[in-house]
N, C-alpha and C. Protein backbone atom coordinates (compact mmCIF):
# COMPACT_ATOMS: atom_id res chain seq x y z
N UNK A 1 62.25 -9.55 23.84
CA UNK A 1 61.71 -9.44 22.48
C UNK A 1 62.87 -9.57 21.48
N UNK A 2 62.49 -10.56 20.68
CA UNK A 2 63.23 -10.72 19.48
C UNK A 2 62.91 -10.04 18.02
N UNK A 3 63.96 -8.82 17.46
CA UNK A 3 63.68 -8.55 16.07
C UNK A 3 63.53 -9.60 14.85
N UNK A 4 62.38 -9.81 14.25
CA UNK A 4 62.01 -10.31 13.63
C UNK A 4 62.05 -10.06 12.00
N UNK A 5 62.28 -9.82 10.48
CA UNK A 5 61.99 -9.00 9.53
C UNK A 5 61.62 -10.29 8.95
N UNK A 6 60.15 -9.70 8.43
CA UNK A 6 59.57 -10.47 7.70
C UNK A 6 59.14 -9.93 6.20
N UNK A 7 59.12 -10.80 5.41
CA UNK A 7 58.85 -10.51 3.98
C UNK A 7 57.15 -10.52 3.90
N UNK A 8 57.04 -9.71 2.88
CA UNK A 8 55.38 -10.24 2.54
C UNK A 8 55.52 -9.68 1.52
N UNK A 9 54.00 -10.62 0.37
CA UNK A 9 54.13 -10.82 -1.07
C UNK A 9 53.09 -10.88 -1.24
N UNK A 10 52.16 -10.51 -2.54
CA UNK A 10 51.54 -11.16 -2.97
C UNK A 10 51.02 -10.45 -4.51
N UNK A 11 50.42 -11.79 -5.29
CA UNK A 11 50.01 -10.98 -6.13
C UNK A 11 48.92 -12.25 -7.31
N UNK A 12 47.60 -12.37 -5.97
CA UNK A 12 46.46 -12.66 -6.36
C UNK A 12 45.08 -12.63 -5.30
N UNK A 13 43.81 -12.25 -5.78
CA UNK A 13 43.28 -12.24 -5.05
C UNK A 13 43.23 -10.97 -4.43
N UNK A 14 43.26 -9.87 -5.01
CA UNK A 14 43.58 -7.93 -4.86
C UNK A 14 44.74 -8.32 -3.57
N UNK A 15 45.91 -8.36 -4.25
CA UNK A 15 46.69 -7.88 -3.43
C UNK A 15 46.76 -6.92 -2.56
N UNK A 16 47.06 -5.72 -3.03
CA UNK A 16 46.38 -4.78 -1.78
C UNK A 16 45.66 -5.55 -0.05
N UNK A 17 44.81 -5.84 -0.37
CA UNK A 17 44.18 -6.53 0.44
C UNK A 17 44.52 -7.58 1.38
N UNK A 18 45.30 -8.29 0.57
CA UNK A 18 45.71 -9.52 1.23
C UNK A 18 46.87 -8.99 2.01
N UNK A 19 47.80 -8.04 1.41
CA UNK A 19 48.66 -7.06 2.40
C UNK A 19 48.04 -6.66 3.67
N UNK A 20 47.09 -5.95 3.24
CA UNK A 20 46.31 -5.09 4.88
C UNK A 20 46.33 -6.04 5.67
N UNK A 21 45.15 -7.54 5.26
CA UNK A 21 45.06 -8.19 6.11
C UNK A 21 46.20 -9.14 6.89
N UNK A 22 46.81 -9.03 5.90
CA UNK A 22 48.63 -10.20 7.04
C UNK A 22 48.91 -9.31 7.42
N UNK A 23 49.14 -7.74 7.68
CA UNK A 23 49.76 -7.07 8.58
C UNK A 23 48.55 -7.28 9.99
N UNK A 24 47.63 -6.89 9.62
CA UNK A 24 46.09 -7.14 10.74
C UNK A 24 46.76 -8.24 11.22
N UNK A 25 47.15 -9.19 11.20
CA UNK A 25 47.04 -10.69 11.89
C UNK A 25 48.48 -10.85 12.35
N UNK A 26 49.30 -10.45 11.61
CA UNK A 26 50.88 -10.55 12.22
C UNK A 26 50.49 -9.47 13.37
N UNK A 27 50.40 -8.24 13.55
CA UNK A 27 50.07 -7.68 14.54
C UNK A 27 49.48 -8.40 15.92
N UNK A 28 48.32 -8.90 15.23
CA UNK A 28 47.84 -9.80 16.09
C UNK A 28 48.58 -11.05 16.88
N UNK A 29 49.73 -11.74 16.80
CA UNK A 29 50.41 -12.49 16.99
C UNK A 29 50.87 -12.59 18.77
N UNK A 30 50.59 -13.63 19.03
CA UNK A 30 50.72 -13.43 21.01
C UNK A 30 52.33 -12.90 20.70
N UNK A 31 52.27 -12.13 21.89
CA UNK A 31 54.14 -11.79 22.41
C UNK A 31 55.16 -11.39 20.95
N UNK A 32 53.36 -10.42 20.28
CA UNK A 32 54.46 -9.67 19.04
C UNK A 32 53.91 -7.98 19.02
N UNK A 33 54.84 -7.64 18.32
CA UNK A 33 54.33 -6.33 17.95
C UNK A 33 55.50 -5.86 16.90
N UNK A 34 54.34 -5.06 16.13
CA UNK A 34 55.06 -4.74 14.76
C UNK A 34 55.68 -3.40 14.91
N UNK A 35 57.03 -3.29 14.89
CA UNK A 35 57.96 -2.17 14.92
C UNK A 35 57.77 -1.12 13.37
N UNK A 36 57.66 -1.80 12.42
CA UNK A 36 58.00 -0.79 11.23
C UNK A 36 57.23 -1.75 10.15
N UNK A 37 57.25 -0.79 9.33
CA UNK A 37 56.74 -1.33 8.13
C UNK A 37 57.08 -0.90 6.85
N UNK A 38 57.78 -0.65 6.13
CA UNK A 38 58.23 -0.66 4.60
C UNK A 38 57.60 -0.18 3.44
N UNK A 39 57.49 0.64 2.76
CA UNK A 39 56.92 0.72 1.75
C UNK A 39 55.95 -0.21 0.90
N UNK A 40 55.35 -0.30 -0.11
CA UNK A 40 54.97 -1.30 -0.94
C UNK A 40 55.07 -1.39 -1.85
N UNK A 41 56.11 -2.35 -2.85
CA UNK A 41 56.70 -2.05 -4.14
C UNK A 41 56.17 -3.35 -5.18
N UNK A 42 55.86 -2.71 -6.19
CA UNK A 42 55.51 -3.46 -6.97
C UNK A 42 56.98 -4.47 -7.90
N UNK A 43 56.72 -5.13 -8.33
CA UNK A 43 57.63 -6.01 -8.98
C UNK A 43 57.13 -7.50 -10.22
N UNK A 44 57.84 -7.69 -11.01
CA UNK A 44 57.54 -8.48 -11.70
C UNK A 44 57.36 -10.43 -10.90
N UNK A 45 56.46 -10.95 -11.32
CA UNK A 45 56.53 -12.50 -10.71
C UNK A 45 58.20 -13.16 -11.21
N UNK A 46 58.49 -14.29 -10.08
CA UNK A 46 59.72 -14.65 -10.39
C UNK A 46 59.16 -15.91 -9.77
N UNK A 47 59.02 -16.69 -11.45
CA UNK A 47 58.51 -18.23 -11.74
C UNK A 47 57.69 -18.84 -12.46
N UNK A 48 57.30 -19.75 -12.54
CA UNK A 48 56.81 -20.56 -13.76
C UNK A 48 55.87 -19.80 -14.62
N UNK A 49 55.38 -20.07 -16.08
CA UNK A 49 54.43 -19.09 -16.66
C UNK A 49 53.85 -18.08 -16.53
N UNK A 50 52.79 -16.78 -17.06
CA UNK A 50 53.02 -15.92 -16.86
C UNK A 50 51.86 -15.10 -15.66
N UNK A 51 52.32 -14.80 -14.34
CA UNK A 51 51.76 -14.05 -13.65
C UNK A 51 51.70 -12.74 -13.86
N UNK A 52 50.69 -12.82 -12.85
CA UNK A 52 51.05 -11.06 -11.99
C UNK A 52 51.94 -10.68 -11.36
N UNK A 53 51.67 -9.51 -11.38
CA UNK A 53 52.80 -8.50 -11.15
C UNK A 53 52.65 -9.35 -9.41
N UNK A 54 53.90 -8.92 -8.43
CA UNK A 54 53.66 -8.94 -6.90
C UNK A 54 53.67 -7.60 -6.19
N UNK A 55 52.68 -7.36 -5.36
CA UNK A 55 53.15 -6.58 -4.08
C UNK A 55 54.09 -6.74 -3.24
N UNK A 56 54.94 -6.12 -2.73
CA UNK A 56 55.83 -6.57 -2.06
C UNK A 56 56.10 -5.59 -0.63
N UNK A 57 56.53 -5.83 0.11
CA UNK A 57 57.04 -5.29 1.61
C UNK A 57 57.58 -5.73 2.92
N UNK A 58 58.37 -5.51 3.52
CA UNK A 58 59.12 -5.69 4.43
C UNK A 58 58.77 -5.71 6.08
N UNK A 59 58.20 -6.05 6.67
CA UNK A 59 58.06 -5.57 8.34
C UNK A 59 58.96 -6.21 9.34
N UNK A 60 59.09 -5.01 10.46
CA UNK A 60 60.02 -5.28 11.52
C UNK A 60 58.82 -5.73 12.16
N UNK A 61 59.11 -7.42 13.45
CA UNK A 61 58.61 -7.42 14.36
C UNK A 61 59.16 -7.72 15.70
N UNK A 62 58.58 -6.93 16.61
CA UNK A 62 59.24 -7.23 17.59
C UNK A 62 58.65 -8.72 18.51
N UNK A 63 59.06 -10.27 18.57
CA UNK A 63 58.50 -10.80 19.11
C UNK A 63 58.73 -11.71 19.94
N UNK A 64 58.35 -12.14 20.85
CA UNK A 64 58.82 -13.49 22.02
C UNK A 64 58.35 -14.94 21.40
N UNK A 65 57.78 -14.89 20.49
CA UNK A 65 57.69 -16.15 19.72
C UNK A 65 58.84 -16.86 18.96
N UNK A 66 58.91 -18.14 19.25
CA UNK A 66 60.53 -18.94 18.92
C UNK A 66 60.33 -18.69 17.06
N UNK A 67 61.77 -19.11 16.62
CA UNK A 67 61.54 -18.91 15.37
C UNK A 67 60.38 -20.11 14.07
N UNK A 68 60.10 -21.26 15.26
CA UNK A 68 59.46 -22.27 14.42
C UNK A 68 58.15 -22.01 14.66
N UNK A 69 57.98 -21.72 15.95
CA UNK A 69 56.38 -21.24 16.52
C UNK A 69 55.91 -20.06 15.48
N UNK A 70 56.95 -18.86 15.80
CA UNK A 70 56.89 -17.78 14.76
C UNK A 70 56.25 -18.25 12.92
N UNK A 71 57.35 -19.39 12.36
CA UNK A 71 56.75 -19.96 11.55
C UNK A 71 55.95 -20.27 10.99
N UNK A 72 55.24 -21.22 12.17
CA UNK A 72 54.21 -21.89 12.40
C UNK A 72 52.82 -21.12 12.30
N UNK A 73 52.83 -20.07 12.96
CA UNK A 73 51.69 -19.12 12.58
C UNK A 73 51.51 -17.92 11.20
N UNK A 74 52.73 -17.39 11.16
CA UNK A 74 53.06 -17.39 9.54
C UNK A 74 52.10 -17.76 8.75
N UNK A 75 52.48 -19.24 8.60
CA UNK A 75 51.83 -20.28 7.69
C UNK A 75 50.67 -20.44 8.06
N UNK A 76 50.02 -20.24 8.78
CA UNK A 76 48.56 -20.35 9.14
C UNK A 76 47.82 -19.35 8.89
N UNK A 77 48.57 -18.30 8.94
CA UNK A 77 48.16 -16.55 8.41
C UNK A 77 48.09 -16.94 6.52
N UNK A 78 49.24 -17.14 6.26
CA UNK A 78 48.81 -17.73 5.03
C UNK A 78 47.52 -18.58 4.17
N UNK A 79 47.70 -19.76 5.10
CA UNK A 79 45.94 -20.59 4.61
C UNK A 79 45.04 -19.62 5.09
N UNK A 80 45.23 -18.94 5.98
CA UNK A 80 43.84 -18.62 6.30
C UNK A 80 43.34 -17.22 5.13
N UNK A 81 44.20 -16.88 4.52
CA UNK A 81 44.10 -16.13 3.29
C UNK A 81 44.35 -16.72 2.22
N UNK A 82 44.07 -17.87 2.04
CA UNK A 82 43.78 -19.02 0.93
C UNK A 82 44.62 -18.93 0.00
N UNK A 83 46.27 -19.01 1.08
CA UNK A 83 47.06 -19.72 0.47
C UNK A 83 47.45 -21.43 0.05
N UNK A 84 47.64 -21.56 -1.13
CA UNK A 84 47.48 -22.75 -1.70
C UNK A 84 49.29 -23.45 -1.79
N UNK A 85 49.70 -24.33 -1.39
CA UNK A 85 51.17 -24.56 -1.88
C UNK A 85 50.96 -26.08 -2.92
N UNK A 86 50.98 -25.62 -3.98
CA UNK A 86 51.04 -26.85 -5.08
C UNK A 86 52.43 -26.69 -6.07
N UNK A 87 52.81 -25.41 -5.89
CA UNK A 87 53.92 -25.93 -7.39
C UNK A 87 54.69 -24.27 -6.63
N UNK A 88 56.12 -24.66 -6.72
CA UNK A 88 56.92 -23.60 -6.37
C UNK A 88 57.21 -22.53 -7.24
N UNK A 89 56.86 -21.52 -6.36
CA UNK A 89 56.98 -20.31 -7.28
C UNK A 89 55.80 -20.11 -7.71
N UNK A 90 54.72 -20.35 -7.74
CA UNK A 90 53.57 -20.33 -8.52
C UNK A 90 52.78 -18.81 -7.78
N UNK A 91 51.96 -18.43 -8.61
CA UNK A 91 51.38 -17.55 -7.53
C UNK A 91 50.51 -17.81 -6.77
N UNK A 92 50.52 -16.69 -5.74
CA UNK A 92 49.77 -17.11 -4.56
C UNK A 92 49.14 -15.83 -4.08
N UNK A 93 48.10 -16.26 -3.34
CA UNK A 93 47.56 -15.12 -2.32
C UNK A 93 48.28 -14.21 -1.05
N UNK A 94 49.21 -14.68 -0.66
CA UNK A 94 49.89 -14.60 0.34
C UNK A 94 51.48 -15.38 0.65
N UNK A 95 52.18 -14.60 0.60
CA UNK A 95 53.73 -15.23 0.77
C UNK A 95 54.20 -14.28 2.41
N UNK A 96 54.24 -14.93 3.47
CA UNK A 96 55.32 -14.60 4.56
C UNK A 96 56.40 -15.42 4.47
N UNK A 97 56.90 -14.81 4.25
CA UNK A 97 58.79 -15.13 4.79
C UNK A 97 59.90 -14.42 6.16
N UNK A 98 59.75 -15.88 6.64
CA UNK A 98 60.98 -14.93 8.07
C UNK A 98 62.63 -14.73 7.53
N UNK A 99 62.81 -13.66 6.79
CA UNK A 99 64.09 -13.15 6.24
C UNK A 99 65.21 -13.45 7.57
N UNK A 100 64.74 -12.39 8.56
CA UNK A 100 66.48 -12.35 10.33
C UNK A 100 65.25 -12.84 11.15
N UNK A 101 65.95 -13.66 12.19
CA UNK A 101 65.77 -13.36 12.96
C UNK A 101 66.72 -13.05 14.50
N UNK A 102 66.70 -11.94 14.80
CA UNK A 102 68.00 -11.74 15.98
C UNK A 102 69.01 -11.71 14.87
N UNK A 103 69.82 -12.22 15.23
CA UNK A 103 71.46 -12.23 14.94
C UNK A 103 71.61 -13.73 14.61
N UNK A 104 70.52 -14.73 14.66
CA UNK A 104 70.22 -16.05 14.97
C UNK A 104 70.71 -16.31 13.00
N UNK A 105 70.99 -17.86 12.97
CA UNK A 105 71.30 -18.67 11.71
C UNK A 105 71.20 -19.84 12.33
N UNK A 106 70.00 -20.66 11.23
CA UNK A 106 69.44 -21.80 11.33
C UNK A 106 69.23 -21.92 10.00
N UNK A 107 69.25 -23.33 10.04
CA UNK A 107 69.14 -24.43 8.71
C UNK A 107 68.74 -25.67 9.06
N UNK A 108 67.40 -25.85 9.39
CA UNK A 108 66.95 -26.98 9.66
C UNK A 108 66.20 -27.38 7.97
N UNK A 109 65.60 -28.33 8.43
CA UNK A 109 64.44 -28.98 7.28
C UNK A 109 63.52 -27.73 6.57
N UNK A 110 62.65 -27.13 7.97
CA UNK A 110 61.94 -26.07 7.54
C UNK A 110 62.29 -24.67 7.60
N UNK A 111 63.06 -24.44 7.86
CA UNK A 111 63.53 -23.15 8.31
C UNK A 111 65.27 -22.88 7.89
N UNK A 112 65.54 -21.52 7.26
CA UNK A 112 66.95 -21.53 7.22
C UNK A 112 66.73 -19.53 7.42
N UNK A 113 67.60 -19.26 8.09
CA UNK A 113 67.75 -18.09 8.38
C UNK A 113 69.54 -17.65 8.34
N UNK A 114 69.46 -16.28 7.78
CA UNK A 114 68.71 -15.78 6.63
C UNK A 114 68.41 -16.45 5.72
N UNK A 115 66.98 -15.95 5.20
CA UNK A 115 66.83 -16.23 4.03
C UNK A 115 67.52 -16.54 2.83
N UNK A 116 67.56 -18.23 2.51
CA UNK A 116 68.80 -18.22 1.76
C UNK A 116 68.36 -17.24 0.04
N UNK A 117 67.67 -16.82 -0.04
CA UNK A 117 67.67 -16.48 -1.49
C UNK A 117 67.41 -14.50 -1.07
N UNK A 118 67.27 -13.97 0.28
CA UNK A 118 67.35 -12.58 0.36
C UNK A 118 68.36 -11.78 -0.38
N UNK A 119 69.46 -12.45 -0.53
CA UNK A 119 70.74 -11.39 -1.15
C UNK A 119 70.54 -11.09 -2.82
N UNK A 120 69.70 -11.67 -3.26
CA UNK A 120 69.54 -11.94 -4.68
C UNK A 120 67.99 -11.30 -5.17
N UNK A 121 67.47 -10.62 -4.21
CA UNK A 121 65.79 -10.54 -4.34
C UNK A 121 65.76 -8.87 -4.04
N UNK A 122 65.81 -8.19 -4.93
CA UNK A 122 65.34 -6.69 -5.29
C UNK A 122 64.44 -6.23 -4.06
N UNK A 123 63.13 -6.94 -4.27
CA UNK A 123 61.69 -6.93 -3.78
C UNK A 123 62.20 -7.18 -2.45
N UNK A 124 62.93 -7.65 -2.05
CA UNK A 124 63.21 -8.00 -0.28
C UNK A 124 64.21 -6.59 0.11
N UNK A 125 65.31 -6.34 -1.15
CA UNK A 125 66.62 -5.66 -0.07
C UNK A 125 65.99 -4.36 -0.02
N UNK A 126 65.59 -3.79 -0.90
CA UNK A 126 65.03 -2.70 -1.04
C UNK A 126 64.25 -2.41 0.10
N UNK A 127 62.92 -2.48 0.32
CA UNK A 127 62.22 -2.62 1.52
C UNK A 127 62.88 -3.12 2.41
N UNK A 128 63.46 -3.97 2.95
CA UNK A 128 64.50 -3.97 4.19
C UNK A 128 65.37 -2.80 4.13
N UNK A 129 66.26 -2.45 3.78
CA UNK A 129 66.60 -1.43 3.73
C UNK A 129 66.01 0.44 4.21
N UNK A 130 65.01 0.05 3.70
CA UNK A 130 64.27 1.26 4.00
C UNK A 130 63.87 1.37 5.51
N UNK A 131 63.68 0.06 6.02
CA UNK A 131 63.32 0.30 7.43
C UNK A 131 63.84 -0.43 8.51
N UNK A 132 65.77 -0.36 7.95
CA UNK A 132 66.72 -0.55 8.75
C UNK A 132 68.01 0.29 8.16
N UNK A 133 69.09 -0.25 8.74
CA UNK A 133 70.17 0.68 8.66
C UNK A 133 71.01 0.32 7.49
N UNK A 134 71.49 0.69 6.32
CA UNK A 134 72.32 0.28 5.15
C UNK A 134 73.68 -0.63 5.78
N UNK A 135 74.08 0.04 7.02
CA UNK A 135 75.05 -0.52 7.63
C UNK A 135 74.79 -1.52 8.42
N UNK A 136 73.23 -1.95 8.56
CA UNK A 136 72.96 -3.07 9.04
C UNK A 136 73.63 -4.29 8.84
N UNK A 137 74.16 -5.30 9.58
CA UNK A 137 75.06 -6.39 8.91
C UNK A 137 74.16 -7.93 9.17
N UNK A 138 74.14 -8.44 8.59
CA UNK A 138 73.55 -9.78 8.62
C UNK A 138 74.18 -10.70 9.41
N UNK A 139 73.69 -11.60 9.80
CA UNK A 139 74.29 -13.19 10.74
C UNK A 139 75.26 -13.14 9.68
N UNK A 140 75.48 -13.39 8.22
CA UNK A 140 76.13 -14.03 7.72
C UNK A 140 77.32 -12.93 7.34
N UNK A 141 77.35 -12.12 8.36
CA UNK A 141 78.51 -11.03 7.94
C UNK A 141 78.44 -10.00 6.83
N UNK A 142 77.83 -10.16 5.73
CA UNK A 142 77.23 -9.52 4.88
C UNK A 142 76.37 -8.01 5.61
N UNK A 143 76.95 -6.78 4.60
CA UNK A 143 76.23 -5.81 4.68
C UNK A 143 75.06 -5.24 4.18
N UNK A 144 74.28 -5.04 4.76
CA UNK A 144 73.03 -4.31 3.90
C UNK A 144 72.82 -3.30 2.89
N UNK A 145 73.48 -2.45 2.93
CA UNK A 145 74.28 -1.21 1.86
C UNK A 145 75.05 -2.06 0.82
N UNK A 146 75.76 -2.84 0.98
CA UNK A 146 76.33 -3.38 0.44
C UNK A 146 75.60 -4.50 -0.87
N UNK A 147 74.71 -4.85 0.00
CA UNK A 147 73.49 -6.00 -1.17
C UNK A 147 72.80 -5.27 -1.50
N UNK A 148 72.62 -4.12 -1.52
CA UNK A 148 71.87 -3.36 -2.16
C UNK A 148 72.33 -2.65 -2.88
N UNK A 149 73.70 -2.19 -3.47
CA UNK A 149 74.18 -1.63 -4.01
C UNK A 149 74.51 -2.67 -5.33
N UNK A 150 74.55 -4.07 -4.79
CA UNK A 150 74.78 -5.65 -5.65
C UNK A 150 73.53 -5.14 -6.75
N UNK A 151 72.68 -5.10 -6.28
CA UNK A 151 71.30 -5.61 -6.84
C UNK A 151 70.57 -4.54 -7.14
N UNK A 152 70.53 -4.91 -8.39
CA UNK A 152 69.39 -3.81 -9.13
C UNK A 152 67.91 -3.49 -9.00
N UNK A 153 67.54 -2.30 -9.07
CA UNK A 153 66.20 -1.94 -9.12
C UNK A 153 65.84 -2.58 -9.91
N UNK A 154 66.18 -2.48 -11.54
CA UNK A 154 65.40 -3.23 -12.05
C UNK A 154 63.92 -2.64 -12.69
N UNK A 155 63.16 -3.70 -12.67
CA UNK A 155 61.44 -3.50 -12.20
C UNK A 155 60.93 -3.10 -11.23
N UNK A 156 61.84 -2.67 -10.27
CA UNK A 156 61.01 -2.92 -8.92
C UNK A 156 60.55 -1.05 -8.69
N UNK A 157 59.33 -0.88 -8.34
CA UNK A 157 58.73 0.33 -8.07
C UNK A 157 58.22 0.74 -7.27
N UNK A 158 58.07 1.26 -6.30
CA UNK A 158 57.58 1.68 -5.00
C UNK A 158 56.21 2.15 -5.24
N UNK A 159 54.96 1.79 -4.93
CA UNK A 159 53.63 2.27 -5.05
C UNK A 159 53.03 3.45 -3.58
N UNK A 160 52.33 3.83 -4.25
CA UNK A 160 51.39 4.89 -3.44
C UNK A 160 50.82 3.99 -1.76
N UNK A 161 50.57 2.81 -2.12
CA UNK A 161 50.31 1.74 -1.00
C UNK A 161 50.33 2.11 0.48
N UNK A 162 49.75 1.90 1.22
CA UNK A 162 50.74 2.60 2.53
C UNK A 162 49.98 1.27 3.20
N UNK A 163 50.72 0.52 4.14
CA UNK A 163 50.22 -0.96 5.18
C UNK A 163 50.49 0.22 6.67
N UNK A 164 50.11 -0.01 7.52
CA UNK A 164 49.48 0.54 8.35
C UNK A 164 49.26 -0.28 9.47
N UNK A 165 50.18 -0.36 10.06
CA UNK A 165 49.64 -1.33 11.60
C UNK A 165 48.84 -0.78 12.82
N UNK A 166 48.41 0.94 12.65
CA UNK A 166 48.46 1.66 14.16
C UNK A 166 46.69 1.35 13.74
């Protein structure tokens, strides 16, 4: 089993909701299982004209799925919660992102691990953080305590929310 941390977002279509249900289905995932799960923090949209606010949260998974396969269903968890991709950044119903995976760094076409824009994203370090170690260190040598100490709260607010995999 490979540690997995995945991002999740959203903020259309009662968020709330669309949370419960991508944890329901990532759970569901052959040769996975969800280790932890993160708080749920609210945050301002980051992109074109003016949205909603996002939900935001972090999950550990533990899984035997490769990182493109992993991907691959991701994104299908996505449409199938009527996610739309027309204009970047735009809002959406559903955002998964594979932030680590393992100790692994890749940069293909579709995939780059870590996440190249995690060190810069409130809404990601925060919730990672919470349900790993500050001294956690990244593929890219980078500390976790450390990018989080970079990066400001901000907007970002932790809600009453609770995601729930058991």
């Amino acid at each position: 089993m490979t540690p997995a941390y995945i991002a999740l977002g959203s903020n259309l279509q009662e968020p709330e909701n669309q949370l419960c249900a991508a944890v329901v289905a990532v759970q569901n995932l052959p040769g996975s299982h969800i280790e932890s799960i993160s708080s749920v923090y609210r945050s301002a949209a980051v992109g074109p004209g003016t949205q909603p606010d996002y939900l935001n949260a972090v999950l550990l998974l533990a899984t035997t799925l490769e990182p493109l396969t992993l991907l691959d269903a991701l994104q299908q968890i996505e449409r199938d919660q009527g996610r739309v991709r027309s204009l970047r950044w735009a809002a959406r119903t559903l955002d998964l992102d594979i932030l680590l995976y393992g100790d692994r760094k890749i940069d293909t076409a579709r995939l780059t691990i870590p996440h190249p824009a995690m060190h810069q994203r409130n809404f990601v370090l925060y919730p990672l953080a919470e349900i790993s170690d500050l001294n956690f260190m990244l593929p890219d040598g980078s500390v976790l305590g450390t990018l989080v100490a970079q990066c400001a709260a901000d907007d970002l607010v932790k809600t009453d929310l609770q995601l729930d995999n058991k």
